[in-house]
Protein backbone atom coordinates (compact mmCIF):
# COMPACT_ATOMS: atom_id res chain seq x y z
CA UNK A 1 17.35 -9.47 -9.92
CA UNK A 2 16.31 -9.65 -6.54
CA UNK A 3 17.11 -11.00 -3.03
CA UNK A 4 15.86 -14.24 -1.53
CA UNK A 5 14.25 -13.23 1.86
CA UNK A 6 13.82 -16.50 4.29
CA UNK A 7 11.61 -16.38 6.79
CA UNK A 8 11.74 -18.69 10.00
CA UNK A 9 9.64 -19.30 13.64
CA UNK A 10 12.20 -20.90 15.76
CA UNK A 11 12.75 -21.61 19.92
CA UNK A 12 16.22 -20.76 21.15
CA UNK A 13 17.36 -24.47 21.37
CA UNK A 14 16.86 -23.96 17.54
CA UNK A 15 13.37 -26.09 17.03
CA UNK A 16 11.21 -24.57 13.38
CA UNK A 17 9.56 -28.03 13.17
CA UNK A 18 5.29 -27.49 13.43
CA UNK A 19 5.77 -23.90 14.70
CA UNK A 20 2.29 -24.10 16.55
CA UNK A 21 3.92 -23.60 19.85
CA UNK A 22 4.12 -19.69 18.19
CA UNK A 23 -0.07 -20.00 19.26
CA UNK A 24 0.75 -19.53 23.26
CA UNK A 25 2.86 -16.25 22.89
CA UNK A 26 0.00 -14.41 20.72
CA UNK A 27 1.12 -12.84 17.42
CA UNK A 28 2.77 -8.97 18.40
CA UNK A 29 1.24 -7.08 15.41
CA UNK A 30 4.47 -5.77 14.83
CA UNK A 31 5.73 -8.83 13.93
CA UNK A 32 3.01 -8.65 11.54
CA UNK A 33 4.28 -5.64 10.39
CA UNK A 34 7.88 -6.85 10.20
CA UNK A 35 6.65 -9.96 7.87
CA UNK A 36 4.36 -7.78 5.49
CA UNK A 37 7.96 -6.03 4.66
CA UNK A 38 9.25 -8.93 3.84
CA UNK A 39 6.41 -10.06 1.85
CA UNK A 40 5.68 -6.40 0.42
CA UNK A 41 9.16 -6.76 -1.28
CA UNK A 42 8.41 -10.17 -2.35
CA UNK A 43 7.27 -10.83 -6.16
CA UNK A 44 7.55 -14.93 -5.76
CA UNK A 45 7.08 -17.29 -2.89
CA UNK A 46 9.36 -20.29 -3.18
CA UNK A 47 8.40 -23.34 -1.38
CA UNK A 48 9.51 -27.10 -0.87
CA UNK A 49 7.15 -29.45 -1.23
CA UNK A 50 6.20 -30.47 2.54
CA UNK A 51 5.68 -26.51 3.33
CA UNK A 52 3.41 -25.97 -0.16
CA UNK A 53 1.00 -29.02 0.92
CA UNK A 54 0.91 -27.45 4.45
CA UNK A 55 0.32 -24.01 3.08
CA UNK A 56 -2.24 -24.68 0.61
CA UNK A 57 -4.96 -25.98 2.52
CA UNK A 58 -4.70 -23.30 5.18
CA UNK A 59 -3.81 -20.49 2.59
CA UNK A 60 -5.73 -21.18 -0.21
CA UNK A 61 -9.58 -20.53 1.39
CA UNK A 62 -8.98 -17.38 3.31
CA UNK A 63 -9.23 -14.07 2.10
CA UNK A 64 -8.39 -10.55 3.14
CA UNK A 65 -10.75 -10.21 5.78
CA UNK A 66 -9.83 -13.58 7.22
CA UNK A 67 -6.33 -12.37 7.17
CA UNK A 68 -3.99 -9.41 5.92
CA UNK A 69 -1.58 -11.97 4.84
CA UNK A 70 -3.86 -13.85 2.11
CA UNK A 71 -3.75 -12.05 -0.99
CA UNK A 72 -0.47 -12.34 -0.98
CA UNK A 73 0.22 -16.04 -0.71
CA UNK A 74 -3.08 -16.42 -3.20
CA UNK A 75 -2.15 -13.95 -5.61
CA UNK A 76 1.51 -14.23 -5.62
CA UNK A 77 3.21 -16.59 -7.96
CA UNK A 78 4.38 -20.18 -6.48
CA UNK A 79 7.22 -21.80 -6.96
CA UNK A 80 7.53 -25.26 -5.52
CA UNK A 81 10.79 -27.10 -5.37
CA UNK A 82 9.94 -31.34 -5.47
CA UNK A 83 10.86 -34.29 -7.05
CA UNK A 84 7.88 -36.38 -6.22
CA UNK A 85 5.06 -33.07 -7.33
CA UNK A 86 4.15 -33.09 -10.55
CA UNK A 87 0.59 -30.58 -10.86
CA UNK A 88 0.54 -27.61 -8.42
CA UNK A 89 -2.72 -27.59 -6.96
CA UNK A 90 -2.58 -24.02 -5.51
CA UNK A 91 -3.54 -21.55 -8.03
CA UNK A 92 -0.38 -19.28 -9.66
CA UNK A 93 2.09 -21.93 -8.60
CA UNK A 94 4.43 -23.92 -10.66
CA UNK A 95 6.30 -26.86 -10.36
CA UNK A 96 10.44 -26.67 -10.21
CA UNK A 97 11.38 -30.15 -9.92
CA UNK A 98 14.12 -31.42 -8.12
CA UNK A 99 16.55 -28.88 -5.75
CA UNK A 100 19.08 -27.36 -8.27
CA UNK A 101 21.22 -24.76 -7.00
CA UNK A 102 20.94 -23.32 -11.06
CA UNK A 103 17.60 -23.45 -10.91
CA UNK A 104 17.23 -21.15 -8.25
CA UNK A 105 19.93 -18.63 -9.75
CA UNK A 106 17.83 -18.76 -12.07
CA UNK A 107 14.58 -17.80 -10.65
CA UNK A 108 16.28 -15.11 -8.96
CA UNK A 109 17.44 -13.38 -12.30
CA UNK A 110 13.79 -13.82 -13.27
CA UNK A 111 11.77 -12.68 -10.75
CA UNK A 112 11.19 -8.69 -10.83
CA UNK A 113 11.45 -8.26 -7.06
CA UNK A 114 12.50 -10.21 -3.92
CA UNK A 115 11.54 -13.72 -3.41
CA UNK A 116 9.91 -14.89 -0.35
CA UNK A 117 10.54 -18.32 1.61
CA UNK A 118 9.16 -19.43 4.48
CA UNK A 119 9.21 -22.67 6.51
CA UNK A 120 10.97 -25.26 3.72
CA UNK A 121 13.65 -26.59 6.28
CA UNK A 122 15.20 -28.85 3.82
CA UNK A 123 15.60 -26.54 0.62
CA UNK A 124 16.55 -23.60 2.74
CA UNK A 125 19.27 -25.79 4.13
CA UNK A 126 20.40 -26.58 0.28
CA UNK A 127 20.44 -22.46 -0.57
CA UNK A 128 22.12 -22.07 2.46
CA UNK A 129 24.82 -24.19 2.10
CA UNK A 130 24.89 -23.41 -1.63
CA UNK A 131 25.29 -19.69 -0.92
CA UNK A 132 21.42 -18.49 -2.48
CA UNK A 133 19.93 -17.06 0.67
CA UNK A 134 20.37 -12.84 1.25
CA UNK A 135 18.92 -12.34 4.15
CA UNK A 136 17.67 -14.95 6.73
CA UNK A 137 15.01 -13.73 9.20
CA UNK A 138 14.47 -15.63 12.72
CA UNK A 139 11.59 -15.15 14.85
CA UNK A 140 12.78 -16.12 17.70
CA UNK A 141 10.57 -17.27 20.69
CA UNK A 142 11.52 -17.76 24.42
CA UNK A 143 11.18 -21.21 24.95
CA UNK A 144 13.06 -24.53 24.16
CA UNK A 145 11.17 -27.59 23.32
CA UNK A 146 14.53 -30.03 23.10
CA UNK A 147 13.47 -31.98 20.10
CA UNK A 148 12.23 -31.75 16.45
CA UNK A 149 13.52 -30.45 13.19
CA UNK A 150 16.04 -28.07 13.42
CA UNK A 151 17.32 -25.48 10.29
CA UNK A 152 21.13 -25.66 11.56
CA UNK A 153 21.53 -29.60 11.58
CA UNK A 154 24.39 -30.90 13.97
CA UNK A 155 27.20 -32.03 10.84
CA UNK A 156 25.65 -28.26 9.11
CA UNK A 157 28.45 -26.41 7.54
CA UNK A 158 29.75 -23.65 9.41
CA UNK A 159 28.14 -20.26 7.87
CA UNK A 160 29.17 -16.93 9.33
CA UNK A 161 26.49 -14.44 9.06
CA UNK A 162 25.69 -10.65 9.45
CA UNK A 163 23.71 -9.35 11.80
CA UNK A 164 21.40 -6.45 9.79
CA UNK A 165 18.87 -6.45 12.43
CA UNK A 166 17.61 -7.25 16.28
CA UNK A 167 13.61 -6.24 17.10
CA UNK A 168 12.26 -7.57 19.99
CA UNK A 169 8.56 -7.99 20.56
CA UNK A 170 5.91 -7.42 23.50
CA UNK A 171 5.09 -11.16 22.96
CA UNK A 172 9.08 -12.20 24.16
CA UNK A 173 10.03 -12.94 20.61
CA UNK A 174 12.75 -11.13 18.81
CA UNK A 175 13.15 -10.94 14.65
CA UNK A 176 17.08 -11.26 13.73
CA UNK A 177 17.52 -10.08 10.53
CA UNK A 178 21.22 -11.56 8.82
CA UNK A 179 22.76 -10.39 5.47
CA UNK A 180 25.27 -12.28 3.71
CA UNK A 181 25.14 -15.78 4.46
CA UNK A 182 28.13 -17.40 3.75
CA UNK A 183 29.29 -21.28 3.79
């Protein structure tokens, strides 16, 4: 059994909606390194549907020499969480269905290594609040944008977390790493 391993980019007023606004700090490549960690644990990549449809297109055409980061969402095995998907469309991907908190205990006893999520606001939200996450890992960027989608809504159960972890980067952001999230 292993650990699910989220993965966020997120401004300090708390903003992971369209993380583009990463593009004007540059990517530190050891942030790079810091993600390929997480992802060199990482036998499964769990998604929600919104984040799969985004990922696909841009993931699905590059290779190795595009970027480091490609076999691994190619290669690895997908699993999408949707009610409204019914054929994955990304190669070595697999429908879920609906958000079930079994389902995803599940998965975890399944999977023969860590399981990787990033973006998926709304079903990391659900494994939050239903206790599933391990270890939640912010990029965090100096600047505040003061709307969009937020991770922590404003009626969000109160979670108290762990700190594991506190890197900061040449680029101004800074990777917190928490263990044991719990509602």
């Amino acid at each position: 059994m292993g650990a699910i391993l989220v993965h966020e980019f997120a401004t300090l007023d708390g903003v992971i909606e369209a993380p583009t606004w990463t593009f004007d700090f540059g990517f530190d490549p050891k942030m790079g390194e810091s993600i390929k960690e997480l992802t060199d644990r990482s036998r499964a990549i769990l998604l929600g549907r919104n984040t799969y449809e985004m990922f696909e297109p841009a993931w699905s055409t590059r290779t190795e020499a595009d970027d480091p980061g490609a076999p691994f969402f190619n290669d690895t095995q997908k699993y999408v969480v949707s009610s409204t998907l019914t054929e994955p469309t990304w190669r070595n991907s697999s429908i879920l269905g609906a958000y079930e908190p079994e389902a995803i205990r599940r998965l975890k006893q399944d999977v023969e290594g860590d399981v990787f999520v990033s973006g998926s606001a709304m079903l990391v939200r659900a494994m939050l609040t239903d206790g599933l996450v391990d270890e939640l890992h912010l990029f965090v960027f100096p600047l505040t944008l003061g709307s969009g989608a937020r991770l922590f809504l404003e009626d969000s159960e109160p979670l108290k977390l762990s700190l594991d972890a506190a890197e900061p980067y040449a680029n101004g952001a800074v990777h917190l790493a928490y263990k044991g999230a719990k509602a």
